[in-house]
C-alpha atoms as a PDB file:
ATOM      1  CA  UNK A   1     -66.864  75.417-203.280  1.00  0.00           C
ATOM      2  CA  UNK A   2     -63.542  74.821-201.321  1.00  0.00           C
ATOM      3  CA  UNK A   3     -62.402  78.332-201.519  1.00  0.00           C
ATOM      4  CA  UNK A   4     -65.281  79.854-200.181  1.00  0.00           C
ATOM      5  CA  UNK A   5     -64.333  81.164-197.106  1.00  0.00           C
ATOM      6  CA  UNK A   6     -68.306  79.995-195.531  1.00  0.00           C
ATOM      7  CA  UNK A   7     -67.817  76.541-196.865  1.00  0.00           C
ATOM      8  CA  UNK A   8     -64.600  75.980-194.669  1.00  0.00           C
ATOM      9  CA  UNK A   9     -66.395  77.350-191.824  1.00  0.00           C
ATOM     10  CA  UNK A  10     -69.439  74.823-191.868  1.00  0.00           C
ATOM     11  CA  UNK A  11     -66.704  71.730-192.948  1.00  0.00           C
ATOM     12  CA  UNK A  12     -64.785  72.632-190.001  1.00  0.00           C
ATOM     13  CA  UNK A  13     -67.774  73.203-187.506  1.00  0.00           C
ATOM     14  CA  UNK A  14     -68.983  69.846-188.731  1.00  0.00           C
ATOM     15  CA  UNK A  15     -65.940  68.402-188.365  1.00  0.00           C
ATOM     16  CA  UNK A  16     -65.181  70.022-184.704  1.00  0.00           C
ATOM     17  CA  UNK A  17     -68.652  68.811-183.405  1.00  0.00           C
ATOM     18  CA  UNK A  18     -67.721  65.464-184.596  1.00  0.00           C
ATOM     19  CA  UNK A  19     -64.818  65.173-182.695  1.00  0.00           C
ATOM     20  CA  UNK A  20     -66.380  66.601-179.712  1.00  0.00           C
ATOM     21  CA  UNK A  21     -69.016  63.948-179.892  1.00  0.00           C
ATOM     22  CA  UNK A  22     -66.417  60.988-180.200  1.00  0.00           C
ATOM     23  CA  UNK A  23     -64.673  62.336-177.223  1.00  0.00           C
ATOM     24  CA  UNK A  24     -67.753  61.976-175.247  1.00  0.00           C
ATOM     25  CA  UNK A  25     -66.929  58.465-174.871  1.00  0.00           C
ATOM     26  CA  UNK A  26     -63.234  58.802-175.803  1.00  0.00           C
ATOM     27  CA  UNK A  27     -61.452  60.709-172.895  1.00  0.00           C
ATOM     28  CA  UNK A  28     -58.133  62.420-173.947  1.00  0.00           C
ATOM     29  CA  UNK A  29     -57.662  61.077-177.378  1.00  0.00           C
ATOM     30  CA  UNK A  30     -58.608  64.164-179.632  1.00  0.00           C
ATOM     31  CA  UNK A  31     -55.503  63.518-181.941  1.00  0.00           C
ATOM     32  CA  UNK A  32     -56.348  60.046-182.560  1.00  0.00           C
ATOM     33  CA  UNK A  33     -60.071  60.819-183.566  1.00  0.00           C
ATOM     34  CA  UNK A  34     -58.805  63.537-186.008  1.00  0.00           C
ATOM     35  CA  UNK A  35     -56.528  60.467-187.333  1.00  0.00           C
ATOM     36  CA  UNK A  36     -59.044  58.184-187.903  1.00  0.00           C
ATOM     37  CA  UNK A  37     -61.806  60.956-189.349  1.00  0.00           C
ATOM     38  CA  UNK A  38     -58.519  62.083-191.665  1.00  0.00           C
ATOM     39  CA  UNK A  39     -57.893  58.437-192.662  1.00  0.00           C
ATOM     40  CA  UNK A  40     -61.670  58.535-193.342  1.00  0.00           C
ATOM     41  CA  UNK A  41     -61.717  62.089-195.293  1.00  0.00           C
ATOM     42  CA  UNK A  42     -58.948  60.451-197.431  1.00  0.00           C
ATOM     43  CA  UNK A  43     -60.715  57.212-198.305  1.00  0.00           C
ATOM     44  CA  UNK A  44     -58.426  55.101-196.756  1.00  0.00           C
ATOM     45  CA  UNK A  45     -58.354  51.996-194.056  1.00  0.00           C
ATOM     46  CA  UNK A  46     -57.668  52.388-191.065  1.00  0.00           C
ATOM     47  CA  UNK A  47     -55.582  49.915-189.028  1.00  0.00           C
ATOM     48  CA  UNK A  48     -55.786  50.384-185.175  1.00  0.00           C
ATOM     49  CA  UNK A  49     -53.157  48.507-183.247  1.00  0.00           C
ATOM     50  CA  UNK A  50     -53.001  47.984-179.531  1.00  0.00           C
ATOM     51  CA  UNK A  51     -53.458  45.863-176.372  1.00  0.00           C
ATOM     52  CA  UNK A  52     -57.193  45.052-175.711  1.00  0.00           C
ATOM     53  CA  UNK A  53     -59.414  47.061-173.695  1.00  0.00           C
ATOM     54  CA  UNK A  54     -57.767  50.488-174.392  1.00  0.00           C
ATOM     55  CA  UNK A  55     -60.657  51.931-176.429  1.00  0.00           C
ATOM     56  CA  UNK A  56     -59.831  50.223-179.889  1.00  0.00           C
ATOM     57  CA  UNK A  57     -63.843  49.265-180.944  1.00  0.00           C
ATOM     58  CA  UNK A  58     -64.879  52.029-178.896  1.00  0.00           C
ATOM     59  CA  UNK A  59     -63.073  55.024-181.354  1.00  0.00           C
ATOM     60  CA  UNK A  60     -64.670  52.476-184.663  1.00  0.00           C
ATOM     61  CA  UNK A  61     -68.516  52.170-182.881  1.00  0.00           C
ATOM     62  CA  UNK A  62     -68.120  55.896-181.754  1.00  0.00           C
ATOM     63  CA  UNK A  63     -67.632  56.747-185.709  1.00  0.00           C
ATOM     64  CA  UNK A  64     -70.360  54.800-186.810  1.00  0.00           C
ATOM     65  CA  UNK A  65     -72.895  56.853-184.588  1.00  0.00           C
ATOM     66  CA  UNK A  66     -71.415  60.624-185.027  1.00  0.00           C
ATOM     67  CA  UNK A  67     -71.623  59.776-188.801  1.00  0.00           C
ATOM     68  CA  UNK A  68     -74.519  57.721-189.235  1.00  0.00           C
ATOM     69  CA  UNK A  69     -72.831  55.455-191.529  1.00  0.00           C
ATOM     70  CA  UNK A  70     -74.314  51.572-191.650  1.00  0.00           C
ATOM     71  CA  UNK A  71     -71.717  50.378-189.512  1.00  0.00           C
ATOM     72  CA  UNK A  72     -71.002  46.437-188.932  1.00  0.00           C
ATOM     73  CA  UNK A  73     -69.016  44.689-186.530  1.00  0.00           C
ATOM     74  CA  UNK A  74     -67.316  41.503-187.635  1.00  0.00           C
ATOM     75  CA  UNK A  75     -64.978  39.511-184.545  1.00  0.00           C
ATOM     76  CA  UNK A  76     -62.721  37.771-186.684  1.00  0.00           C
ATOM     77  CA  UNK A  77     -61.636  33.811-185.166  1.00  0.00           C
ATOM     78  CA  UNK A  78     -59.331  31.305-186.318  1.00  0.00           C
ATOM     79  CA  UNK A  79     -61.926  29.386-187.881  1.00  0.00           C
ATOM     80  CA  UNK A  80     -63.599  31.986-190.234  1.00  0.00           C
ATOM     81  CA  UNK A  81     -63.639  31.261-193.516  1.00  0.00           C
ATOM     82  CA  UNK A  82     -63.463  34.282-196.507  1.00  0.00           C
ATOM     83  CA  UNK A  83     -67.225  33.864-197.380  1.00  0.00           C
ATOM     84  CA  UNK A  84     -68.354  34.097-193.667  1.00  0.00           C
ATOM     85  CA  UNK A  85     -67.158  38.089-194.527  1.00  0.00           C
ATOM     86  CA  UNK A  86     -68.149  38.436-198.219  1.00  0.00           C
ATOM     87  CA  UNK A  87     -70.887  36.389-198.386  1.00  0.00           C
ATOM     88  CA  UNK A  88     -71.826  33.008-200.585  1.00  0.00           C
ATOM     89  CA  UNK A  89     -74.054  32.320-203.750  1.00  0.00           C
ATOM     90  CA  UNK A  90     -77.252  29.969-202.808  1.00  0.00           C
ATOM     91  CA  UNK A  91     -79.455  27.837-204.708  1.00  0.00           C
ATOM     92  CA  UNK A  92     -82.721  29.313-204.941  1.00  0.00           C
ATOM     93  CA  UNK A  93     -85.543  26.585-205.433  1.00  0.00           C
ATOM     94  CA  UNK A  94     -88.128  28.539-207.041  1.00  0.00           C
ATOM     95  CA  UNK A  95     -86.367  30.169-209.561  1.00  0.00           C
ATOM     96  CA  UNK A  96     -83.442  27.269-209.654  1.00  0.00           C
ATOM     97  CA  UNK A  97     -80.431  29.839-210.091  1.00  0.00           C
ATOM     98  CA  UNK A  98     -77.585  30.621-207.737  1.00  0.00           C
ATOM     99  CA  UNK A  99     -78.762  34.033-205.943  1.00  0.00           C
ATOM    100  CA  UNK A 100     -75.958  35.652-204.305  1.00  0.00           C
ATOM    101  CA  UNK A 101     -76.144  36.154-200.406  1.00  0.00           C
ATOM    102  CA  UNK A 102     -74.300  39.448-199.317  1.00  0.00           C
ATOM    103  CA  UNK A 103     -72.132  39.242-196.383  1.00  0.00           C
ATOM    104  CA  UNK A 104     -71.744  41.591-193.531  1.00  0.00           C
ATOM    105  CA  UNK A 105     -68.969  43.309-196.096  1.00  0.00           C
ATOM    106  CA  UNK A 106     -71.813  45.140-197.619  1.00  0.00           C
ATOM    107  CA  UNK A 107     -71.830  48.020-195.371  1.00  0.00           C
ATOM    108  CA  UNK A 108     -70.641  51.707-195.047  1.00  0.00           C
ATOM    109  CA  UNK A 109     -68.341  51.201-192.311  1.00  0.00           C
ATOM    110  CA  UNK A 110     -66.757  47.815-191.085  1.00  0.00           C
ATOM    111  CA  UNK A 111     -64.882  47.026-188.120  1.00  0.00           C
ATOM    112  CA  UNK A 112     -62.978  44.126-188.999  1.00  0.00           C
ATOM    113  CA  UNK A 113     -62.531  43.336-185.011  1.00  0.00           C
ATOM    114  CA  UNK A 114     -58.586  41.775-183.758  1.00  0.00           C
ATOM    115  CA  UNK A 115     -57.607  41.140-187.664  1.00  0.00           C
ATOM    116  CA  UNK A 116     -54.923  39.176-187.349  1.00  0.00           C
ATOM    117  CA  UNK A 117     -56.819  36.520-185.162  1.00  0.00           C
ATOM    118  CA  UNK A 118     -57.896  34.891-188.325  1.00  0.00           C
ATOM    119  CA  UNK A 119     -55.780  32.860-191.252  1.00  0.00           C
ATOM    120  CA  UNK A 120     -54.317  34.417-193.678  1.00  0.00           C
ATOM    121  CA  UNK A 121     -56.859  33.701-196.108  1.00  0.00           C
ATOM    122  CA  UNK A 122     -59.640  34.940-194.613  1.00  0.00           C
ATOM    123  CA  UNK A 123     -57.596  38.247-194.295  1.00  0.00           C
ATOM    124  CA  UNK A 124     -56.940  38.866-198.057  1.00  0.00           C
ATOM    125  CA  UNK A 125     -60.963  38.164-198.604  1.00  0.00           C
ATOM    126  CA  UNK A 126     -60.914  41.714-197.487  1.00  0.00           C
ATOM    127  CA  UNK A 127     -57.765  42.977-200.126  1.00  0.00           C
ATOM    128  CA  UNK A 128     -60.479  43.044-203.514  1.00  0.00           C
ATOM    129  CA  UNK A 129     -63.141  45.513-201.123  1.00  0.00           C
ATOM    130  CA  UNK A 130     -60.879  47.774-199.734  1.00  0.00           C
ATOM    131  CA  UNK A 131     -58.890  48.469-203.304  1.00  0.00           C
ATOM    132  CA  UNK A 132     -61.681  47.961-205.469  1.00  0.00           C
ATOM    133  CA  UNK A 133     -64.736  49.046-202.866  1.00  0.00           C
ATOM    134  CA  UNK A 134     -66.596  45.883-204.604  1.00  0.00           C
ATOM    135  CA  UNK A 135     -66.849  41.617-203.799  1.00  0.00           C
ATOM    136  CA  UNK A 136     -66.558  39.229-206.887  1.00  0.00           C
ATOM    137  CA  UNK A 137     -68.289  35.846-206.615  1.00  0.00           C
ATOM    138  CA  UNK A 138     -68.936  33.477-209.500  1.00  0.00           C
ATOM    139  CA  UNK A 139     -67.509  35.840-212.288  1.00  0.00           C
ATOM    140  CA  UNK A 140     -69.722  38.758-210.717  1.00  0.00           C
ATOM    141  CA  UNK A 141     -68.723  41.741-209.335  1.00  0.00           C
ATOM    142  CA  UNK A 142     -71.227  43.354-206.135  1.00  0.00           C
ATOM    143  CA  UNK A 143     -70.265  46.793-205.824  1.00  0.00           C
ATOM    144  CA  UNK A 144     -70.229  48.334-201.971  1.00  0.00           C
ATOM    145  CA  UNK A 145     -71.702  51.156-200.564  1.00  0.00           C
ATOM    146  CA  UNK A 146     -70.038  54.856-200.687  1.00  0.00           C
ATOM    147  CA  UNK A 147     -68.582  55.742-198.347  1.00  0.00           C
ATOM    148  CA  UNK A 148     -67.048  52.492-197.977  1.00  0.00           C
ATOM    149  CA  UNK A 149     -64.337  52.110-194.580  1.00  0.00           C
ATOM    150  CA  UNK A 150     -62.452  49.625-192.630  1.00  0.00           C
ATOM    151  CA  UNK A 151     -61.384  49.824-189.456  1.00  0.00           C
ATOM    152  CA  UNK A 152     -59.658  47.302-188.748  1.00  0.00           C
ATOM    153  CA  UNK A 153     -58.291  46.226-184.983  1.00  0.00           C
ATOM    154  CA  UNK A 154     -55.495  44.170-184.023  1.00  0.00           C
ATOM    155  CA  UNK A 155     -53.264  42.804-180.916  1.00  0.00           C
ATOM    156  CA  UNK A 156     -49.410  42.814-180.621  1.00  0.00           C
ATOM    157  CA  UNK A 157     -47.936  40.197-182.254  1.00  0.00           C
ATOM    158  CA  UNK A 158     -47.181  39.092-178.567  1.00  0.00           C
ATOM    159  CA  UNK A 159     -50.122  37.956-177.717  1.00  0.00           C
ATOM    160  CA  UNK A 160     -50.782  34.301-178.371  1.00  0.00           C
ATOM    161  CA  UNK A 161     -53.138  32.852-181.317  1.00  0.00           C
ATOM    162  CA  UNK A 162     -52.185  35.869-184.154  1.00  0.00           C
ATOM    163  CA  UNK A 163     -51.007  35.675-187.482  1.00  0.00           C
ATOM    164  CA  UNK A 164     -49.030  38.502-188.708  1.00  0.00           C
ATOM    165  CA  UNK A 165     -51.081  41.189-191.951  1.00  0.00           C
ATOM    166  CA  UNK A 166     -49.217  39.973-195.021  1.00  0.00           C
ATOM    167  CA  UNK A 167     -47.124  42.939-196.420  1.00  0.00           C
ATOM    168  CA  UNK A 168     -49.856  43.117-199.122  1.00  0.00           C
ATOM    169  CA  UNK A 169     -52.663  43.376-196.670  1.00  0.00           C
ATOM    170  CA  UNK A 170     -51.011  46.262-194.821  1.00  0.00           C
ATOM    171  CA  UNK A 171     -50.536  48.167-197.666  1.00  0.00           C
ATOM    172  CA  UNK A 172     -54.662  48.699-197.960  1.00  0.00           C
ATOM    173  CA  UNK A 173     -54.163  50.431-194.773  1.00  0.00           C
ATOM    174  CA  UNK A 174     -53.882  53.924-195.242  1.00  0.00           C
ATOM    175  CA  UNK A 175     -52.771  54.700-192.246  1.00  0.00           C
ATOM    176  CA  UNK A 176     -52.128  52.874-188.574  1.00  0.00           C
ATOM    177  CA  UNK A 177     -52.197  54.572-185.291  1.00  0.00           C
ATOM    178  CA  UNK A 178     -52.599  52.784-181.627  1.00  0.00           C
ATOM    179  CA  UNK A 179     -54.613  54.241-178.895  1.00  0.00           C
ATOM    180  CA  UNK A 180     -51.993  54.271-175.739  1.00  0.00           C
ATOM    181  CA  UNK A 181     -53.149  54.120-172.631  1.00  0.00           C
ATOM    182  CA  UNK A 182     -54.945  57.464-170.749  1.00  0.00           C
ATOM    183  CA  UNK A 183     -53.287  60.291-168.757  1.00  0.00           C
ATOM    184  CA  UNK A 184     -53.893  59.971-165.215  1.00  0.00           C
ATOM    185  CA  UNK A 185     -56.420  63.100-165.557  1.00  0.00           C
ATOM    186  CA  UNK A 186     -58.507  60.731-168.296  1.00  0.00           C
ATOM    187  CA  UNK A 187     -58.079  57.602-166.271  1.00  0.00           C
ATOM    188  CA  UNK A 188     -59.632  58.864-163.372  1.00  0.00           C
ATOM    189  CA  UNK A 189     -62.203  60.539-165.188  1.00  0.00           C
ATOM    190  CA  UNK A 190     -63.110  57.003-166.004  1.00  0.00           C
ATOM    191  CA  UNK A 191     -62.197  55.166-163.091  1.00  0.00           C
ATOM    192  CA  UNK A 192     -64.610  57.937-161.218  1.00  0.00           C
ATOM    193  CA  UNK A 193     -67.465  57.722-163.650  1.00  0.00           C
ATOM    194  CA  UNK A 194     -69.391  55.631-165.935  1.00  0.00           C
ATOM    195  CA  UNK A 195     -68.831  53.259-168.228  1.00  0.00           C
ATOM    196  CA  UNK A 196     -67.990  55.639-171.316  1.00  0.00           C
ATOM    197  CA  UNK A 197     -69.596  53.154-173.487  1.00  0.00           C
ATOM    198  CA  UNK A 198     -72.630  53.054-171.875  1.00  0.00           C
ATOM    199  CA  UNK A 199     -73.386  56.981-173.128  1.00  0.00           C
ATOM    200  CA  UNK A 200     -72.776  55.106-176.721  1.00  0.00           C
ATOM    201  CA  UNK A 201     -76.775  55.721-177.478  1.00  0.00           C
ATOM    202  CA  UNK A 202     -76.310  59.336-176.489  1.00  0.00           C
ATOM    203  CA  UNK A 203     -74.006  60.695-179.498  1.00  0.00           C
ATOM    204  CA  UNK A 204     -75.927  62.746-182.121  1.00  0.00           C
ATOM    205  CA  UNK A 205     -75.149  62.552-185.876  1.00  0.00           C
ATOM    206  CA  UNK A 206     -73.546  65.160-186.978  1.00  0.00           C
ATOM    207  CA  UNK A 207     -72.115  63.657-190.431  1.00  0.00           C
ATOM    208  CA  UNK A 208     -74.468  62.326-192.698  1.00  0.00           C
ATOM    209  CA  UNK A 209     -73.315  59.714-195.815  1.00  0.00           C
ATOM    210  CA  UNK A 210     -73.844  62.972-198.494  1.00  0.00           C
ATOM    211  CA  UNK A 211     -71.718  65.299-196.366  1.00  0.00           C
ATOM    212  CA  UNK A 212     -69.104  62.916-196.107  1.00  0.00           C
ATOM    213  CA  UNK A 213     -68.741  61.958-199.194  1.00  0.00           C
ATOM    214  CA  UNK A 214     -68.681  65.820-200.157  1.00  0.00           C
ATOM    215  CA  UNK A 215     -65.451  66.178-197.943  1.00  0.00           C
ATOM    216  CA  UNK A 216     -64.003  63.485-199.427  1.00  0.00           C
ATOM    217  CA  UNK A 217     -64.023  65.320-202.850  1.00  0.00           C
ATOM    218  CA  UNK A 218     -63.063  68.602-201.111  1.00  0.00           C
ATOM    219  CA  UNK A 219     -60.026  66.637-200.112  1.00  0.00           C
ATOM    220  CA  UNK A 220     -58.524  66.352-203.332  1.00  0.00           C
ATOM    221  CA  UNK A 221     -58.786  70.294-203.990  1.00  0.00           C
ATOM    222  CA  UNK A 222     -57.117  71.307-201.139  1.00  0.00           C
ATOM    223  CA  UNK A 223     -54.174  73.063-202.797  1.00  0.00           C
ATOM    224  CA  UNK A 224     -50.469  71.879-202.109  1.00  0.00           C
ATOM    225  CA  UNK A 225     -47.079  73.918-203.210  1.00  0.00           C
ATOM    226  CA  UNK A 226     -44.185  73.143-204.874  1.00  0.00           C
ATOM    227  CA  UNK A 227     -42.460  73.534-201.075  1.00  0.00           C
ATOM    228  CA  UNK A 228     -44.661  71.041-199.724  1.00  0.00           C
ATOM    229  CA  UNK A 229     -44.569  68.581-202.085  1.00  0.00           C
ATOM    230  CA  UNK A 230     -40.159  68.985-202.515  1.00  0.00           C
ATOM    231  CA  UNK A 231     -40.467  68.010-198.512  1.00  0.00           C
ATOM    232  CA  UNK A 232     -42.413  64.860-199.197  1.00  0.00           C
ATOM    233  CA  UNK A 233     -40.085  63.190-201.749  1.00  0.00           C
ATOM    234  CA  UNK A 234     -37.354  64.075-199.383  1.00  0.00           C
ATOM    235  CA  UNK A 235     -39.059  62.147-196.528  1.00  0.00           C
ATOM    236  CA  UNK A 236     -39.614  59.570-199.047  1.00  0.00           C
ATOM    237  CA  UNK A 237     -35.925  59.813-200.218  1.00  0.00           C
ATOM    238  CA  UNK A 238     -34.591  59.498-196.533  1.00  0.00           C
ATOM    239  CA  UNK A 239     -36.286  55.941-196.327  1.00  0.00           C
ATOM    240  CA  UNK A 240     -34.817  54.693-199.181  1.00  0.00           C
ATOM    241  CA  UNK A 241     -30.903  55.968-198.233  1.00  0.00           C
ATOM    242  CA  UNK A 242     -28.944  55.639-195.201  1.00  0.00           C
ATOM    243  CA  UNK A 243     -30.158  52.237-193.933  1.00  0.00           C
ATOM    244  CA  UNK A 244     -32.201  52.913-191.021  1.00  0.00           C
ATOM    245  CA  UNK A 245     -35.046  50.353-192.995  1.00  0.00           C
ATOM    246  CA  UNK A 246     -35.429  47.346-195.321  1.00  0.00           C
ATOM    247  CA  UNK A 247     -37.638  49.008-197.835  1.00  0.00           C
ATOM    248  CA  UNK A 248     -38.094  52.617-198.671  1.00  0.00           C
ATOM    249  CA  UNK A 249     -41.726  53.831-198.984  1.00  0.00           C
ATOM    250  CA  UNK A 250     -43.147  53.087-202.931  1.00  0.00           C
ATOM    251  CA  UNK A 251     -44.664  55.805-204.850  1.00  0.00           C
ATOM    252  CA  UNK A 252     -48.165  54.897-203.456  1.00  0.00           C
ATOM    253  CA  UNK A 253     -46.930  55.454-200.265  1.00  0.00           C
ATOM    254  CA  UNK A 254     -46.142  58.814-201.195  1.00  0.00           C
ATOM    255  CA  UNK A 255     -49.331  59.248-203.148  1.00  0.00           C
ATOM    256  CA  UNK A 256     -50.809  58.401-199.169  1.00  0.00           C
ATOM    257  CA  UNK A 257     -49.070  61.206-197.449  1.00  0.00           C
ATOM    258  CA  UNK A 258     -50.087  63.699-199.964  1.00  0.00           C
ATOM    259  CA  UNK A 259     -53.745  62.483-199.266  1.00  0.00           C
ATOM    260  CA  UNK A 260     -53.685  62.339-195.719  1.00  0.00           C
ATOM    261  CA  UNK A 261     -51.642  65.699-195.512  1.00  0.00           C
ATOM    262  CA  UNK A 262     -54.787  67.338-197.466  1.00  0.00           C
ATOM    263  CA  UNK A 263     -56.905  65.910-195.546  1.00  0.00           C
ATOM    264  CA  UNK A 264     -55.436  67.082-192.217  1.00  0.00           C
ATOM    265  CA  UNK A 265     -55.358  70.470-193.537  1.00  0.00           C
ATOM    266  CA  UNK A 266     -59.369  70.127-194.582  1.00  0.00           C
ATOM    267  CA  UNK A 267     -59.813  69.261-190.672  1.00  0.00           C
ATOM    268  CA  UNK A 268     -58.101  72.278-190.338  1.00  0.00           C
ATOM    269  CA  UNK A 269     -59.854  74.829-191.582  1.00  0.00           C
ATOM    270  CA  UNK A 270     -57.608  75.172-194.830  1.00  0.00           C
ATOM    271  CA  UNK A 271     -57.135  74.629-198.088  1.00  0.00           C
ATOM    272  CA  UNK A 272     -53.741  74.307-198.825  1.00  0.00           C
ATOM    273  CA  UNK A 273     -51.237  71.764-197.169  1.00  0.00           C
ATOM    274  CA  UNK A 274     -48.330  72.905-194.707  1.00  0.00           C
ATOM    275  CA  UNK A 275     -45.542  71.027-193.738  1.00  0.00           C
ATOM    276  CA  UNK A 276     -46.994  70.660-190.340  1.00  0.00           C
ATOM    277  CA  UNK A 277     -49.865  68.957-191.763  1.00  0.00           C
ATOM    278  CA  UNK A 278     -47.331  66.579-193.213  1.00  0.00           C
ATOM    279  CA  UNK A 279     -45.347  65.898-190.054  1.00  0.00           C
ATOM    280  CA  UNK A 280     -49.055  65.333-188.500  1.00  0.00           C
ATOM    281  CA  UNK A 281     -49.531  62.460-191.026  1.00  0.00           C
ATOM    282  CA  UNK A 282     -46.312  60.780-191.417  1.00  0.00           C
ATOM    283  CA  UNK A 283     -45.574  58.279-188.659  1.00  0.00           C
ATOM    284  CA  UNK A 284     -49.095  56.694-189.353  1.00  0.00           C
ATOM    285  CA  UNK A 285     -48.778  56.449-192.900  1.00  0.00           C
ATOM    286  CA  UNK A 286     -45.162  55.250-192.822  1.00  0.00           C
ATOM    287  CA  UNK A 287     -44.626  53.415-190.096  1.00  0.00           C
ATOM    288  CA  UNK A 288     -46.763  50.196-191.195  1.00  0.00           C
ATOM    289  CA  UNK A 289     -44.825  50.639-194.369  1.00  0.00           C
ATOM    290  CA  UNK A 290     -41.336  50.284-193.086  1.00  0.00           C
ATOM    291  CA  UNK A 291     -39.376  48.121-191.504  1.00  0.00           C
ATOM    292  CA  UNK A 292     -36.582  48.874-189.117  1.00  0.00           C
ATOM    293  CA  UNK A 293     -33.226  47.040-190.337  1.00  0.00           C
ATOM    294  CA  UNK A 294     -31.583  46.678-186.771  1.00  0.00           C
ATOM    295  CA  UNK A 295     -34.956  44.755-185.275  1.00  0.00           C
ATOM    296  CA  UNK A 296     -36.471  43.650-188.329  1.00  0.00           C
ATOM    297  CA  UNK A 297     -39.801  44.522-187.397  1.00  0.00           C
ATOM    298  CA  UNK A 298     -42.471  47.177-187.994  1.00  0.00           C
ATOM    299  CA  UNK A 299     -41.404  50.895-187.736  1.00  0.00           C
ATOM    300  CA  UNK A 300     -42.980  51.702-184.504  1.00  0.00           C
ATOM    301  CA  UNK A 301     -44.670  55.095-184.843  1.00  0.00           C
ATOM    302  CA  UNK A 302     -41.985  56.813-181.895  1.00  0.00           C
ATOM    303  CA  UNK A 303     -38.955  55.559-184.300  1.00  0.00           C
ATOM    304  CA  UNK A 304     -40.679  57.369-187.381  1.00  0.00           C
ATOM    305  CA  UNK A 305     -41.884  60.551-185.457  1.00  0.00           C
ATOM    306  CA  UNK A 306     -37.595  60.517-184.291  1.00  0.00           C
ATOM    307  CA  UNK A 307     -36.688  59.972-187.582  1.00  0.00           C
ATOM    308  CA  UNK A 308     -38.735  62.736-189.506  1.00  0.00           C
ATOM    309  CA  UNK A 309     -36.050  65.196-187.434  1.00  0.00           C
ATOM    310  CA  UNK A 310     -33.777  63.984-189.631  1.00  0.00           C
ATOM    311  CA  UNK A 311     -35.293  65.479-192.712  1.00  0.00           C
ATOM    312  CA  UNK A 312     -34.793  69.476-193.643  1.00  0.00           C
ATOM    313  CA  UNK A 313     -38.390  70.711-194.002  1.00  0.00           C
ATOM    314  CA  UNK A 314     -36.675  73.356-196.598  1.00  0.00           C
ATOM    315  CA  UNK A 315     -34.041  72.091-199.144  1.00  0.00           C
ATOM    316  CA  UNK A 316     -30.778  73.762-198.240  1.00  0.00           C
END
């Protein structure tokens, strides 16, 4: 169980080794791999946003080995079509019946690769698997495999040939982070050495399937106060007053800081949630949620992490 003091220990030994693995090939970035193993731990999405070649499919292949998890890579184009991702029913001669073909969906961990280069179509085929974890086709529902996660990458709107996530599709996302580029320590580290991706092959498993879905139960036990909880509704109070953004964060949203913030504390070492483990959280769970009023775009994750100051940790 959660409380046993030897049960932390292993989680968080397991957990430690698995970041040490990822960093193998991931100089410098030790906070974003405990974000995207926390946005894991929850049973969220995770949305990765940033300018190509800073380590985006890296982080999502890097995951895939440490946990063993059958992991997929999908490159999403402009001309992809929704059952090119959840697959197609096909007319079997022998038995003359429609057998359903299973896309590349149908996998433990998928890295939806530069999102928003598709249509807008092809990027809600993914809305029914990531709520539901299952694919409908002809009246049928095809469950997916536990533990089912997306990782999904995608360029600045910038950059030509993207379509913007729909609101709806961004809210699947539990969280967002972006990778930023290296420290000049890390970049010369690279620059000096080899290709980090080629020691890919090398990292050891050291989460299997069973293990991670016991941590994602664990999750939910981890204990959080009265204190903890008065400090989120304020934080999700402050978006909705004072007119720094469109929209204030919906109840869900909330529900998705309390998750991650449990999580964060599992990674830990604890069971019970602090309000640092909710400041940890909150700019990657918010900030695809909002949307600043003065620029009318996305909360970047700077403005949110500026804006959290704002908001008394302990009611006054």
């Amino acid at each position: 169980m959660l409380s046993t003091v030897d049960s932390l220990d292993s989680f968080e030994e397991s957990l430690g080794s698995a970041v040490a693995e990822i960093s193998r090939v991931l100089y410098g970035k030790n906070e974003t791999i405990k974000l995207s193993l926390c946005c894991l731990l929850a049973r969220g999405h995770l949305l990765i946003e940033d300018l190509p070649g800073l380590g985006k499919t890296t982080l999502a292949s890097a995951i895939g080995k440490v946990t063993g998890l059958d992991y997929r890579r999908v490159q999403f184009t402009s001309d992809m079509l929704p059952a090119d991702l959840t697959g197609f029913s096909m007319l079997d001669k022998e038995s003359g019946k429609f057998e359903f073909q299973q896309g590349p969906v149908f996998c433990q961990l998928l890295l939806a690769d530069e999102i928003n280069r598709s249509s807008p179509k092809t990027q809600s085929a993914l809305l029914e698997a990531m709520e539901e974890r299952q694919v409908s086709a002809d009246g049928i529902s095809h469950s997916l495999p536990a533990p089912f996660f997306v990782i999904a990458t995608q360029n600045p709107f910038s950059l030509a040939g993207t379509f913007p996530l729909p609101e709806s599709q961004l809210d699947r996302f539990l969280m967002r982070i972006s990778m930023g580029y290296p420290d000049s320590a890390d970049e010369r580290q690279i620059l000096s050495g080899s290709d980090p991706r080629a020691l890919m092959d090398q990292l050891n498993i050291v989460l299997d399937s069973a293990e991670l879905v016991r941590l994602q139960e664990l999750v939910s036990q981890v204990k959080t106060s009265e204190v903890v909880l008065d400090y989120v509704q304020r934080l999700i109070e402050g978006t909705r007053v004072g007119g720094d953004f469109v929209h204030g964060i919906s109840p869900r949203g909330g529900m998705a800081l309390v998750q991650c913030s449990r999580a964060w504390a599992l990674i830990s070492g604890r069971n019970y949630v602090t309000p640092d483990d909710v400041q940890a959280v909150v700019a990657p769970v918010f900030g695809h949620r909002l949307t600043n009023r003065s620029s009318g775009s996305q909360a970047s994750l700077e403005m949110v992490k500026e804006w959290i100051q704002q908001v008394d940790v302990l009611a006054s």
